[in-house]
C-alpha atoms as a PDB file:
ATOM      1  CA  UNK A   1      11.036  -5.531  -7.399  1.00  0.00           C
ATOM      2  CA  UNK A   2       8.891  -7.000  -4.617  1.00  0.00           C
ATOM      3  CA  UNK A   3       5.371  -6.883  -5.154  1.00  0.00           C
ATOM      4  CA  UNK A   4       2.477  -5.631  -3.023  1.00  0.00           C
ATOM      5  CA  UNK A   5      -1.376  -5.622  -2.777  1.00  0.00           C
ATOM      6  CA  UNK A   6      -4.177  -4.676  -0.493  1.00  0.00           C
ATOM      7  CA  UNK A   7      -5.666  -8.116   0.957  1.00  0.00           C
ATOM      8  CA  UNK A   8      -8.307  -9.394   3.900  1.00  0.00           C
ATOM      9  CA  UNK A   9     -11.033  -5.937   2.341  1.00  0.00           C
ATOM     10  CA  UNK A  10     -14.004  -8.400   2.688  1.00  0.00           C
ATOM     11  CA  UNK A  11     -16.408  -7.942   5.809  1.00  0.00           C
ATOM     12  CA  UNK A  12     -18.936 -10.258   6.932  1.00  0.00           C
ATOM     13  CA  UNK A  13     -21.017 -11.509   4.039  1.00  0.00           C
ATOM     14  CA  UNK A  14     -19.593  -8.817   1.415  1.00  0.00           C
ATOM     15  CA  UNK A  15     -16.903 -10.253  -0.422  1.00  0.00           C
ATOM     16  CA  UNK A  16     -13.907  -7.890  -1.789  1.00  0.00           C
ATOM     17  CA  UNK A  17     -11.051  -9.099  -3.858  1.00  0.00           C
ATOM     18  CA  UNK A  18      -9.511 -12.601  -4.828  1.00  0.00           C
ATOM     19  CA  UNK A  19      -6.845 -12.686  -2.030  1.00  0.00           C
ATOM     20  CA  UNK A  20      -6.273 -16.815  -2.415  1.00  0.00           C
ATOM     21  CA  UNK A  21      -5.468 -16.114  -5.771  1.00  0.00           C
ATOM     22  CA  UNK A  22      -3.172 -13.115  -5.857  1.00  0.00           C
ATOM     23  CA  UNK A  23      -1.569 -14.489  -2.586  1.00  0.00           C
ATOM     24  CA  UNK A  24       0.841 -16.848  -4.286  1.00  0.00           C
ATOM     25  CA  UNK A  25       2.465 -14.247  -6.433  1.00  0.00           C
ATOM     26  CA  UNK A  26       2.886 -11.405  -4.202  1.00  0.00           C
ATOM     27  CA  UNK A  27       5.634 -10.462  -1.738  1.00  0.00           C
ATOM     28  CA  UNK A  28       3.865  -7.749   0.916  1.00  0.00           C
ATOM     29  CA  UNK A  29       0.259  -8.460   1.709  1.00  0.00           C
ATOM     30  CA  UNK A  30      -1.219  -5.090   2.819  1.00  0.00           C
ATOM     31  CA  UNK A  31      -4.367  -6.412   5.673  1.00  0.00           C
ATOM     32  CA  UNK A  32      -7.395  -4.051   6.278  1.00  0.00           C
ATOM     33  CA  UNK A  33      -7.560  -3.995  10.469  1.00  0.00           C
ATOM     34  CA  UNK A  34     -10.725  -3.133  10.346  1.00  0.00           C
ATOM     35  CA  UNK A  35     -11.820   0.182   9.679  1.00  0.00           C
ATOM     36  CA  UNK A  36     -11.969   0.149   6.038  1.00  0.00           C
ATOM     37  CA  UNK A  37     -12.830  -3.229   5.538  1.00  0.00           C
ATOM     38  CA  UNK A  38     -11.720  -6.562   6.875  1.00  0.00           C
ATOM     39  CA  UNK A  39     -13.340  -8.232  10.437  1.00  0.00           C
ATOM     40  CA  UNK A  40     -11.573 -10.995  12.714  1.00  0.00           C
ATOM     41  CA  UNK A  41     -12.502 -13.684  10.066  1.00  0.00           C
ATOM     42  CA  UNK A  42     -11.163 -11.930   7.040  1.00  0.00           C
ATOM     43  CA  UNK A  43      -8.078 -11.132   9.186  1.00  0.00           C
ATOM     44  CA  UNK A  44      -7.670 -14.451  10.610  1.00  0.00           C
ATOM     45  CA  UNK A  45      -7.749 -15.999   6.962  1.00  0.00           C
ATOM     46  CA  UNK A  46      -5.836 -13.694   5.080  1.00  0.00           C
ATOM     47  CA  UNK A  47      -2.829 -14.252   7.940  1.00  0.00           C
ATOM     48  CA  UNK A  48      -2.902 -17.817   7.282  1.00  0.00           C
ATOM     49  CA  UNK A  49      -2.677 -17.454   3.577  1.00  0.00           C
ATOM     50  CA  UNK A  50       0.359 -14.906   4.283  1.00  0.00           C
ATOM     51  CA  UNK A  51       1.682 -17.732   6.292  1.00  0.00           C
ATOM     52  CA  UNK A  52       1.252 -20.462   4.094  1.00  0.00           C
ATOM     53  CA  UNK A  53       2.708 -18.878   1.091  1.00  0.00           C
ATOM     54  CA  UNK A  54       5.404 -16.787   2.916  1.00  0.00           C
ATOM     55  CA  UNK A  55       4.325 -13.497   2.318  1.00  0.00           C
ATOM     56  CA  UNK A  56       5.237 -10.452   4.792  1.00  0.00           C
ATOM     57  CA  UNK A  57       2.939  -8.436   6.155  1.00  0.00           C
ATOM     58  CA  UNK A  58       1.905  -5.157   6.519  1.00  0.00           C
ATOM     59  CA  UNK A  59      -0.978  -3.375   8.571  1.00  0.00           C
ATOM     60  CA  UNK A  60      -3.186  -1.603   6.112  1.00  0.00           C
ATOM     61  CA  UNK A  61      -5.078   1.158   8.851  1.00  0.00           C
ATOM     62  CA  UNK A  62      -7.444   3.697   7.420  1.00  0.00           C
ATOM     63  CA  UNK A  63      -9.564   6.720   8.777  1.00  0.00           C
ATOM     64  CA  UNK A  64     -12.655   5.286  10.683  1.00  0.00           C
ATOM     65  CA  UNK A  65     -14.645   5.038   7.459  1.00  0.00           C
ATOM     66  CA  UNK A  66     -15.782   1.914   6.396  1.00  0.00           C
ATOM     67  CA  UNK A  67     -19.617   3.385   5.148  1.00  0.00           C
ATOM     68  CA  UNK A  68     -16.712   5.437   2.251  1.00  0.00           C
ATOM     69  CA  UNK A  69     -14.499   2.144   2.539  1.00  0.00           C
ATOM     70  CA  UNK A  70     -11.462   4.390   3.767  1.00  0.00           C
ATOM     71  CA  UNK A  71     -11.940   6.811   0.546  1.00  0.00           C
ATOM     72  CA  UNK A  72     -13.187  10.250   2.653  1.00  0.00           C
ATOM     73  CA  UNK A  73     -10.943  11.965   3.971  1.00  0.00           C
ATOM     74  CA  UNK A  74     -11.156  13.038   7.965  1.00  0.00           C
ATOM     75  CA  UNK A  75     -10.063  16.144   9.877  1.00  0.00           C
ATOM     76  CA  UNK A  76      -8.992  14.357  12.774  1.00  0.00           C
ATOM     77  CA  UNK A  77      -6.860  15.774  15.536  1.00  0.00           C
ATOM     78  CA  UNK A  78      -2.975  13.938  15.825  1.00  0.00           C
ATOM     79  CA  UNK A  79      -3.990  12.107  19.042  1.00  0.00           C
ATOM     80  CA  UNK A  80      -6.800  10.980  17.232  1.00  0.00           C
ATOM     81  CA  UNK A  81      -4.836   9.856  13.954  1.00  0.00           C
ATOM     82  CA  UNK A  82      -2.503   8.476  16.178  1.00  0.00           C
ATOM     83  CA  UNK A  83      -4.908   5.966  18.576  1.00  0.00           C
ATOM     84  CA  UNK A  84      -6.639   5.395  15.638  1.00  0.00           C
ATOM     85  CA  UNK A  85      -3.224   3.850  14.168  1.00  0.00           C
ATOM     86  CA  UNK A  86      -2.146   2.556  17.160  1.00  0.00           C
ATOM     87  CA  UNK A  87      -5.890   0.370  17.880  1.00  0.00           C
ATOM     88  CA  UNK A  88      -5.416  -1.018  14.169  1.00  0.00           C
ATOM     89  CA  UNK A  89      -2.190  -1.755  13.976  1.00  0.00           C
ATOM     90  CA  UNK A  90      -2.329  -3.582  17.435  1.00  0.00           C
ATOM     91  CA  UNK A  91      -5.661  -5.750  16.107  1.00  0.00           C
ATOM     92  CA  UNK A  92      -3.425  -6.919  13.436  1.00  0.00           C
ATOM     93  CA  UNK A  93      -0.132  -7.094  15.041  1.00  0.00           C
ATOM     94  CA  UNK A  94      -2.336  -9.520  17.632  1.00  0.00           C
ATOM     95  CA  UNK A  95      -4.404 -11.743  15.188  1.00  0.00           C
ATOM     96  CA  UNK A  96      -0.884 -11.962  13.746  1.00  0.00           C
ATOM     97  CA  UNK A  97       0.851 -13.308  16.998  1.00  0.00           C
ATOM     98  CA  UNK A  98      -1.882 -16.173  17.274  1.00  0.00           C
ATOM     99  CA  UNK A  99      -0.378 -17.762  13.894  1.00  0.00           C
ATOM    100  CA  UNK A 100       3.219 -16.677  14.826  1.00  0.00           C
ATOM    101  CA  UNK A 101       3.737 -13.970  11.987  1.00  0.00           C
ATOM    102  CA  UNK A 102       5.004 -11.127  12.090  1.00  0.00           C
ATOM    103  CA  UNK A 103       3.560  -7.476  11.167  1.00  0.00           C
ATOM    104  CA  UNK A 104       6.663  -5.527   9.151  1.00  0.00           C
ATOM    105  CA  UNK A 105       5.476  -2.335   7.845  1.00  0.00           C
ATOM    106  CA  UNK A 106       1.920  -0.416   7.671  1.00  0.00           C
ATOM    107  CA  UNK A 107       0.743   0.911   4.373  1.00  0.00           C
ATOM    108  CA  UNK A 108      -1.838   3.340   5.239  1.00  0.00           C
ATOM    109  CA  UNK A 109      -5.454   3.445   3.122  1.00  0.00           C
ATOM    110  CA  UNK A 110      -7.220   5.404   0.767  1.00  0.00           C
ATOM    111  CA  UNK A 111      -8.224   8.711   1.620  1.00  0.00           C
ATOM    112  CA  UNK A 112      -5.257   8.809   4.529  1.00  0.00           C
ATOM    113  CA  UNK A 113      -2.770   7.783   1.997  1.00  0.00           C
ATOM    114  CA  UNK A 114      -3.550  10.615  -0.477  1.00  0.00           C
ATOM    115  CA  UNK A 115      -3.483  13.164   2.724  1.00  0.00           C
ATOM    116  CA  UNK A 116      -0.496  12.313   3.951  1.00  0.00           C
ATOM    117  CA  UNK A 117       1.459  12.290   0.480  1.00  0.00           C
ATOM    118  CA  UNK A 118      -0.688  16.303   0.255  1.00  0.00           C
ATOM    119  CA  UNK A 119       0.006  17.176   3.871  1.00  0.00           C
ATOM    120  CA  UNK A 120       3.355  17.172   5.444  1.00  0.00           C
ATOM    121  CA  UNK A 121       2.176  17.389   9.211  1.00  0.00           C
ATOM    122  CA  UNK A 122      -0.205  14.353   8.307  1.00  0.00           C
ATOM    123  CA  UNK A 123       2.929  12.245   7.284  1.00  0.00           C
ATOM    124  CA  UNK A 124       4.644  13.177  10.150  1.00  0.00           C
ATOM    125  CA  UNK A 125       2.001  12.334  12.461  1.00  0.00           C
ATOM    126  CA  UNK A 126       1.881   9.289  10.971  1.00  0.00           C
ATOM    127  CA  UNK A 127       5.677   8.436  11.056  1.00  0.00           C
ATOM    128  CA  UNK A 128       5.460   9.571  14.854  1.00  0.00           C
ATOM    129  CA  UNK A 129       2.528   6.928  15.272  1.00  0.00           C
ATOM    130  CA  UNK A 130       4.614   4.199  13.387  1.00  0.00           C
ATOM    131  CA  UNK A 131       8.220   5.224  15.509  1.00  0.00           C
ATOM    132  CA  UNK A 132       6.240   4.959  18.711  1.00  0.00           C
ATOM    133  CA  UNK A 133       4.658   1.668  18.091  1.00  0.00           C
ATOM    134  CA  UNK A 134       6.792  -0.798  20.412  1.00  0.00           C
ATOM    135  CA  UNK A 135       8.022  -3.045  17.108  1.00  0.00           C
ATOM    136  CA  UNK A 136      10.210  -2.386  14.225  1.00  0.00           C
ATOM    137  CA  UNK A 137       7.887  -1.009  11.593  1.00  0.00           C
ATOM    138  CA  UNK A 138       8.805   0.293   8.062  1.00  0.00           C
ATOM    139  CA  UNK A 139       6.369   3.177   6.129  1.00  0.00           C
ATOM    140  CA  UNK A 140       5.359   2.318   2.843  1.00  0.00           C
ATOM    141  CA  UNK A 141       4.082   5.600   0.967  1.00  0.00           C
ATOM    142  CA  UNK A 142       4.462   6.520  -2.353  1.00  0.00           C
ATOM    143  CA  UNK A 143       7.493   6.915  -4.530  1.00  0.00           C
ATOM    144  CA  UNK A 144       7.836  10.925  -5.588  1.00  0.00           C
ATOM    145  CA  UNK A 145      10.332  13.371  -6.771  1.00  0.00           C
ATOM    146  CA  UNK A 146      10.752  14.446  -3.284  1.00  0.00           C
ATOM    147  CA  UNK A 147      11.999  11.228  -1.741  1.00  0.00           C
ATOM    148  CA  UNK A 148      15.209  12.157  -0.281  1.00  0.00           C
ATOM    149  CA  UNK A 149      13.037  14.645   2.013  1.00  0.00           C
ATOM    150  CA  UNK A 150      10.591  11.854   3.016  1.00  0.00           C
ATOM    151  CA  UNK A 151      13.573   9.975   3.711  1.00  0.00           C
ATOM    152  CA  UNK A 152      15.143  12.358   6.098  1.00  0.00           C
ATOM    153  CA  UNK A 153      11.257  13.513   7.749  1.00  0.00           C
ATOM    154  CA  UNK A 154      11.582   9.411   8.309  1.00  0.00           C
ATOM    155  CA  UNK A 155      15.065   9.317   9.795  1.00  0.00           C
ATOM    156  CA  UNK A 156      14.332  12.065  12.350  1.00  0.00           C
ATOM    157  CA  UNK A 157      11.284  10.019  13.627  1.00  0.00           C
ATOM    158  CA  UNK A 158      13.899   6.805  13.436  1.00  0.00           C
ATOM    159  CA  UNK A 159      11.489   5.131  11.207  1.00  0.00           C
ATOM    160  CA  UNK A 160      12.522   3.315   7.595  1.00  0.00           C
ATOM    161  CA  UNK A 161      10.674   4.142   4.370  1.00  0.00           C
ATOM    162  CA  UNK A 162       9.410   1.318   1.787  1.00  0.00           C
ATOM    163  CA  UNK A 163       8.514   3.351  -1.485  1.00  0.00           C
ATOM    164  CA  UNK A 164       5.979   1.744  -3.760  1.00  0.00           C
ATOM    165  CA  UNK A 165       4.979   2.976  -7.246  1.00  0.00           C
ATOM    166  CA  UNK A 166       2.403   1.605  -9.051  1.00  0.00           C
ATOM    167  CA  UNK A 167       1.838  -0.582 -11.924  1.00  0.00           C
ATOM    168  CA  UNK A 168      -1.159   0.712 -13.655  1.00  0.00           C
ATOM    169  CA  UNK A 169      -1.311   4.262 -12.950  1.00  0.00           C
ATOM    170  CA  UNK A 170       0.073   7.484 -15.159  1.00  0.00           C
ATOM    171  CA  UNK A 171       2.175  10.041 -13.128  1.00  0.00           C
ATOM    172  CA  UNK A 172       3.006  13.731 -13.669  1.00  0.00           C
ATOM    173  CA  UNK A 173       5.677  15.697 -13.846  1.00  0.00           C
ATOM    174  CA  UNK A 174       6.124  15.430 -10.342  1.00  0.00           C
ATOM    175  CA  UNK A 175       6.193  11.987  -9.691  1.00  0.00           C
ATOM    176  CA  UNK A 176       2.841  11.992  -8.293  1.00  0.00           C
ATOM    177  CA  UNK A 177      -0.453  10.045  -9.564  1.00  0.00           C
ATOM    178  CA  UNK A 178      -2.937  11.855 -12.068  1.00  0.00           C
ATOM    179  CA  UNK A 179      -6.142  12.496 -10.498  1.00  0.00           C
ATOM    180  CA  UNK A 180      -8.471   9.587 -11.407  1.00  0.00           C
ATOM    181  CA  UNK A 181     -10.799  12.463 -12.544  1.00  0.00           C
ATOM    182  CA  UNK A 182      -8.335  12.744 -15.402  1.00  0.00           C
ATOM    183  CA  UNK A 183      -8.866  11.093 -18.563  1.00  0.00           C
ATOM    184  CA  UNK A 184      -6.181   8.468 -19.254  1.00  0.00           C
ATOM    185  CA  UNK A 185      -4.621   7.991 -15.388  1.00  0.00           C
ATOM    186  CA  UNK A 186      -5.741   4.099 -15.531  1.00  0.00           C
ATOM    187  CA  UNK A 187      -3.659   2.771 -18.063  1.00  0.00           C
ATOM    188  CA  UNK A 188      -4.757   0.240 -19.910  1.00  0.00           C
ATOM    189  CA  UNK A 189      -3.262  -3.663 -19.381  1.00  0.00           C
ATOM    190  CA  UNK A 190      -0.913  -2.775 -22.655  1.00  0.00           C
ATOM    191  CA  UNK A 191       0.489   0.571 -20.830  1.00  0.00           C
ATOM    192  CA  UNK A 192       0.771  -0.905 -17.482  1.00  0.00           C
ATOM    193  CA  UNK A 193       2.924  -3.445 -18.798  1.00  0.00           C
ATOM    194  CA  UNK A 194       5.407  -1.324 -20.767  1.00  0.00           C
ATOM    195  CA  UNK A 195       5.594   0.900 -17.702  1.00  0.00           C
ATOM    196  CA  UNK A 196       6.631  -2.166 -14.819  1.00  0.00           C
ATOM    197  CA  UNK A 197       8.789  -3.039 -17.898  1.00  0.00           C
ATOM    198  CA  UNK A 198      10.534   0.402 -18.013  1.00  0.00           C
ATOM    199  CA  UNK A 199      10.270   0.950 -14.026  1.00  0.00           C
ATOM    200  CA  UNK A 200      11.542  -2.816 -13.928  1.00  0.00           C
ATOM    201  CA  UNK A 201      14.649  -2.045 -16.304  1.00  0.00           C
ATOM    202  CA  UNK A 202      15.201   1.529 -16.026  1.00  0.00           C
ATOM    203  CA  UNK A 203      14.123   2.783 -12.803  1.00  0.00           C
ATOM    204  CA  UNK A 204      11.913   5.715 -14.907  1.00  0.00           C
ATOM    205  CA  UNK A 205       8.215   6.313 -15.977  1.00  0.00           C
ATOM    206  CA  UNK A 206       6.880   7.891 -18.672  1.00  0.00           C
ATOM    207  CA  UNK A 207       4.516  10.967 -17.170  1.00  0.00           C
ATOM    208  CA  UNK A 208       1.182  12.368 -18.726  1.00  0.00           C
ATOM    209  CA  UNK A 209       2.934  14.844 -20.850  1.00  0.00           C
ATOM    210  CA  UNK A 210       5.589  12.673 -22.197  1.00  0.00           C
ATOM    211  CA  UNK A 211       8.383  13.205 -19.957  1.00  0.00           C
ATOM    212  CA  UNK A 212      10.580  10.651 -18.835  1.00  0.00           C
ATOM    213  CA  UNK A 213      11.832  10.385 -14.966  1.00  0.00           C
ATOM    214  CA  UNK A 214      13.728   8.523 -12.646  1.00  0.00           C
ATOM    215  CA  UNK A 215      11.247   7.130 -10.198  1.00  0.00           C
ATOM    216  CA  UNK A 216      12.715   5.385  -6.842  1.00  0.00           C
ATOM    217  CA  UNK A 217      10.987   2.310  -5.756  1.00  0.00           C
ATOM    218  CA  UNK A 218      10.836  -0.674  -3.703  1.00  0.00           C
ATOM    219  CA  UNK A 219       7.882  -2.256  -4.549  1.00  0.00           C
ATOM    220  CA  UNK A 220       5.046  -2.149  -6.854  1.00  0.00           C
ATOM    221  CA  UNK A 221       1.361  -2.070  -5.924  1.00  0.00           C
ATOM    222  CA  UNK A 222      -0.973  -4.443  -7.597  1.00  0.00           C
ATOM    223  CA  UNK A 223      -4.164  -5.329  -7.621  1.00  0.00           C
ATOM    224  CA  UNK A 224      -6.179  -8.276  -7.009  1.00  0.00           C
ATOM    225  CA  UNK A 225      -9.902  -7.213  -7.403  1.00  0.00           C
ATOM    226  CA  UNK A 226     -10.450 -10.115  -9.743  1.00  0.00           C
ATOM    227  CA  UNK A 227      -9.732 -12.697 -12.146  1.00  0.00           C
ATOM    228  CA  UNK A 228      -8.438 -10.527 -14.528  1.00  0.00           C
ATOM    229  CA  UNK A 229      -6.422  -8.503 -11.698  1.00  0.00           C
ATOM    230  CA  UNK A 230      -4.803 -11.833 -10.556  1.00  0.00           C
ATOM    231  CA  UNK A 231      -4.177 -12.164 -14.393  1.00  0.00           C
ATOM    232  CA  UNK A 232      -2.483  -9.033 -14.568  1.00  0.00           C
ATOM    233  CA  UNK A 233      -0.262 -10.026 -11.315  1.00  0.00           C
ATOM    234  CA  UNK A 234       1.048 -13.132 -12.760  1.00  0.00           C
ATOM    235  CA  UNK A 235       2.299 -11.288 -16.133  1.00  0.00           C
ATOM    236  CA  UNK A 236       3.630  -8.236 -13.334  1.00  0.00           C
ATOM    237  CA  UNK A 237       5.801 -11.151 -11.293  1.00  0.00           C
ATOM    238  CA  UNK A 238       7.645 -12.161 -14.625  1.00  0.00           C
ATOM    239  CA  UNK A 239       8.560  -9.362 -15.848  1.00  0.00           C
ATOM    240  CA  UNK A 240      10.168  -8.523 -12.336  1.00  0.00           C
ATOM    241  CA  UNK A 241      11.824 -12.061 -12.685  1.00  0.00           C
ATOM    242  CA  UNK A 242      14.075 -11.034 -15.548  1.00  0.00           C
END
């Protein structure tokens, strides 16, 4: 199962993440454009260690928020949503082009993330954004019981989903992530590793209340907030090398 993280957070002298050390074990680097986190610097440095360790690369846009670091969310119109996709996606799909890499998919942030897994015309705003983009771009967005209707929403727009799950959070019922609000939705480095282990081996998770269900991914979001993240990544890439 490839592997994916959010990189290139850092802005000016505010530092966010280890993304030299995660980069090496990753497959997808996710790179803030800009209005979450991330400035030309960050970008232009985070590319290069895409490059040098040949990682793909994704566009990682968010709702004009860096003051909430992408985590409010906005009621923004679709043309709105949509320039606002379009101007980040082009700043990285540019600073990209400089170091001849290419941009592959766009993983969007935070608060716009969680609304457009809530809110079905926000998702397909966002796939219209991504189809009308003038390069080949996949959707990463999170892995749920109702894929196979994300899949067709995508198809109609002509756009290809990538769907991620993630290593070290509990899900419900529904396939969806327990509120953070919720006691026991971080799971601890033990849990986290039996679940890639069972996602790795059985395609299922175990939810909050004990149920067990089949859970369709392509790649797995970790993290690499620190040394002990970057840790966590290295034990995460072997147990997807078995």
């Amino acid at each position: 199962m490839l592997l994916n993280c959010d990189l290139g957070e850092s802005y000016g002298s505010w530092k966010m993440g280890e993304d030299a050390l995660a980069m090496p074990h990753i497959d997808l680097a996710n790179i803030a454009c800009g209005f979450h986190g991330g400035d030309s610097q960050v970008m232009t440095r985070t590319l290069a260690l895409a490059k040098q360790h040949n990682v793909k690369v994704g566009a990682h846009p968010s709702y004009p928020d860096r003051q909430g670091f992408g985590r409010r969310s906005m009621a923004l119109s679709k043309h709105e949503l949509t320039c606002d996709l379009h101007y980040q996606i082009a700043a990285l799909s540019g600073m990209a082009a400089v170091q001849g890499v290419d941009v592959h998919y766009v993983k969007p942030h935070g608060a716009l993330y969680n609304d457009m897994m809530a809110n079905e015309d926000i998702l397909i705003s966002v796939l219209e954004a991504v189809s009308r983009y003038p390069s080949d771009l996949k959707l990463m967005m999170l892995a749920t019981n109702q894929a196979a209707h994300h899949i067709e929403l995508a198809k109609n727009t002509g756009v290809t989903v990538l769907f991620e799950a993630f290593a070290d959070r509990r899900y419900t019922d529904a396939g969806t992530l327990t509120p953070r609000s919720q006691a026991g939705s971080v799971l601890n480095k033990e849990q986290m590793l039996a679940q890639v282990s069972q996602l790795v081996n059985e395609g299922r998770v175990t939810t909050d209340t004990g149920k067990v269900i089949a859970l369709q991914a392509d790649t797995l979001c970790v993290h690499g907030d620190n040394a002990e993240g970057v840790a966590a990544i290295k034990e995460i890439r072997a147990l997807c090398a078995r």
